[in-house]
Protein backbone atom coordinates (compact mmCIF):
# COMPACT_ATOMS: atom_id res chain seq x y z
CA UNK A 1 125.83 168.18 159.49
CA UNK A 2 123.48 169.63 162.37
CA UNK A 3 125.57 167.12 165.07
CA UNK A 4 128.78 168.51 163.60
CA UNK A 5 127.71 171.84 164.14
CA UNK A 6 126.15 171.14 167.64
CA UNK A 7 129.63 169.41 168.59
CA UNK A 8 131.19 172.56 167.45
CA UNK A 9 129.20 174.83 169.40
CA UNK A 10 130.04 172.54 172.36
CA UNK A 11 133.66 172.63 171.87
CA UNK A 12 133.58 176.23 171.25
CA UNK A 13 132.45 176.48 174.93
CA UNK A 14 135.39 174.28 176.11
CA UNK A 15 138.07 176.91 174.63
CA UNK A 16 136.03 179.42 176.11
CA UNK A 17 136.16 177.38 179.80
CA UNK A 18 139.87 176.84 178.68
CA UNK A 19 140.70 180.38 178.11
CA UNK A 20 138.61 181.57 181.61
CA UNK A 21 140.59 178.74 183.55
CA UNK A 22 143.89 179.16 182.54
CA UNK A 23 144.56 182.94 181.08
CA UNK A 24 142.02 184.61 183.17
CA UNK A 25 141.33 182.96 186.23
CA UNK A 26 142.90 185.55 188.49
CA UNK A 27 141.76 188.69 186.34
CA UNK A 28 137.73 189.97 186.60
CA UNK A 29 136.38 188.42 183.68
CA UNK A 30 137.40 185.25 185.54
CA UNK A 31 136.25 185.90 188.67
CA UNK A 32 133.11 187.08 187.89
CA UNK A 33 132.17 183.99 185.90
CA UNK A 34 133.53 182.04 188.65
CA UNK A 35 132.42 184.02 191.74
CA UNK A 36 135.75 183.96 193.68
CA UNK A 37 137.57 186.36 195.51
CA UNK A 38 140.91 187.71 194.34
CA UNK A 39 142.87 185.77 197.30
CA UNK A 40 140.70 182.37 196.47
CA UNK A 41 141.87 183.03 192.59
CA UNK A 42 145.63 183.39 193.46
CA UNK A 43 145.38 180.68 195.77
CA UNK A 44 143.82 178.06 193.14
CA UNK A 45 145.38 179.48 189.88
CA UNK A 46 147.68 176.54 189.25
CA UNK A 47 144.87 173.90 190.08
CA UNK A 48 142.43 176.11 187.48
CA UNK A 49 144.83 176.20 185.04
CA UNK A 50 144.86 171.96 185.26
CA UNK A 51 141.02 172.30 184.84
CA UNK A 52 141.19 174.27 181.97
CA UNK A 53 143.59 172.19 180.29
CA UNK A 54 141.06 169.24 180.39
CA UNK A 55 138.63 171.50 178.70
CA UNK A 56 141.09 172.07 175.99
CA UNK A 57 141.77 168.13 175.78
CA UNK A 58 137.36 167.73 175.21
CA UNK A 59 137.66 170.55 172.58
CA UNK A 60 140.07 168.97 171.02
CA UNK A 61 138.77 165.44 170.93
CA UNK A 62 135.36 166.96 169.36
CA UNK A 63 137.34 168.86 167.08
CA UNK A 64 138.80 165.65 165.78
CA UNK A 65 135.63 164.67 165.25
CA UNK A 66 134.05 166.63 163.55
CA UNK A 67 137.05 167.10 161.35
CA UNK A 68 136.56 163.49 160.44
CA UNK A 69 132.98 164.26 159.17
CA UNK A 70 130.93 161.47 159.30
CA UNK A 71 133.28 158.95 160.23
CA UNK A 72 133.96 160.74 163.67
CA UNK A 73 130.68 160.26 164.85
CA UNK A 74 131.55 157.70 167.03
CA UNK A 75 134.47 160.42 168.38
CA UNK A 76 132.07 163.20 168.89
CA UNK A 77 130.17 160.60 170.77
CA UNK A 78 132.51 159.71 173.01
CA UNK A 79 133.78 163.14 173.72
CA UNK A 80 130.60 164.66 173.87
CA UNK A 81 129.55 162.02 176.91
CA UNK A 82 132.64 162.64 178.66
CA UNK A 83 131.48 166.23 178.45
CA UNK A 84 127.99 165.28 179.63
CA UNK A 85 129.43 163.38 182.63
CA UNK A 86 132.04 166.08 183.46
CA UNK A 87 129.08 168.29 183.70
CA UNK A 88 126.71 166.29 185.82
CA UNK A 89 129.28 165.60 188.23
CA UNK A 90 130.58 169.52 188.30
CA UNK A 91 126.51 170.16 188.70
CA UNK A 92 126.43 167.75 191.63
CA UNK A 93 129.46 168.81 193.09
CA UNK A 94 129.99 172.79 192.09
CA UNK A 95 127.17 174.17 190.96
CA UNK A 96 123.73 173.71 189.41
CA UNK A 97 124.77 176.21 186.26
CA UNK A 98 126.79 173.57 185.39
CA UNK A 99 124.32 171.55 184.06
CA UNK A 100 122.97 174.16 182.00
CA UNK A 101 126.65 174.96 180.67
CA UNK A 102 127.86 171.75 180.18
CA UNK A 103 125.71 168.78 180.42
CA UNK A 104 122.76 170.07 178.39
CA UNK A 105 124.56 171.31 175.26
CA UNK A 106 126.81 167.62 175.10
CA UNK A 107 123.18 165.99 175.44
CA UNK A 108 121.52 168.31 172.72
CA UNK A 109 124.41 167.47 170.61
CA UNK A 110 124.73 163.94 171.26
CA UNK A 111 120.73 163.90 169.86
CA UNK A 112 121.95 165.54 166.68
CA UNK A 113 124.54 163.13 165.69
CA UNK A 114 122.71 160.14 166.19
CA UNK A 115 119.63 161.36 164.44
CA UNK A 116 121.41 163.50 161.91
């Protein structure tokens, strides 16, 4: 149950990347938690929108799995490294707080469904 919830809480963060990436990208909320500029906003909006759609496809797939109960552990698994990779190369590549964001959660969650 704890993994199920911990996958939960991770794909709850996913809509909430989806939602920054592809309804409010170009509006304040979405700037600030991005830190661009209004012209680098309009200028990407189409390319964040792809982003966020990928976050939408990872909530999804760990929404799945935990829908499946125990039987989608090996789902949540799989999502929840693609999550964990996703964030360590968005860490390496974008920012550090993507680590903290992304990658730790997935990892913290991957611990609870194997030992759960």
């Amino acid at each position: 149950m704890i993994g199920s919830i911990l996958a939960g809480v991770v794909a709850l963060i996913h809509l909430y990347i989806l939602v920054l990436e592809m309804v409010l990208w170009d509006r304040p909320q979405g700037m600030k938690a991005f830190g661009t500029t209004p012209e680098f906003a309009a200028q990407t909006k189409v390319l964040a929108a792809n982003q966020g759609l990928y976050n939408g496809f990872l909530a999804a797939g760990l929404i799945w799995g935990i829908g499946l109960g125990e039987a989608g552990d090996p789902i949540k698994l799989f999502f929840l490294g693609c999550v964990a990779v996703a964030g360590l190369y968005g860490a390496a590549t974008a920012g550090r707080k993507i680590l903290f964001v992304q990658t730790i959660p997935a990892a913290i969650a991957m611990i609870g469904v194997w030992f759960a």
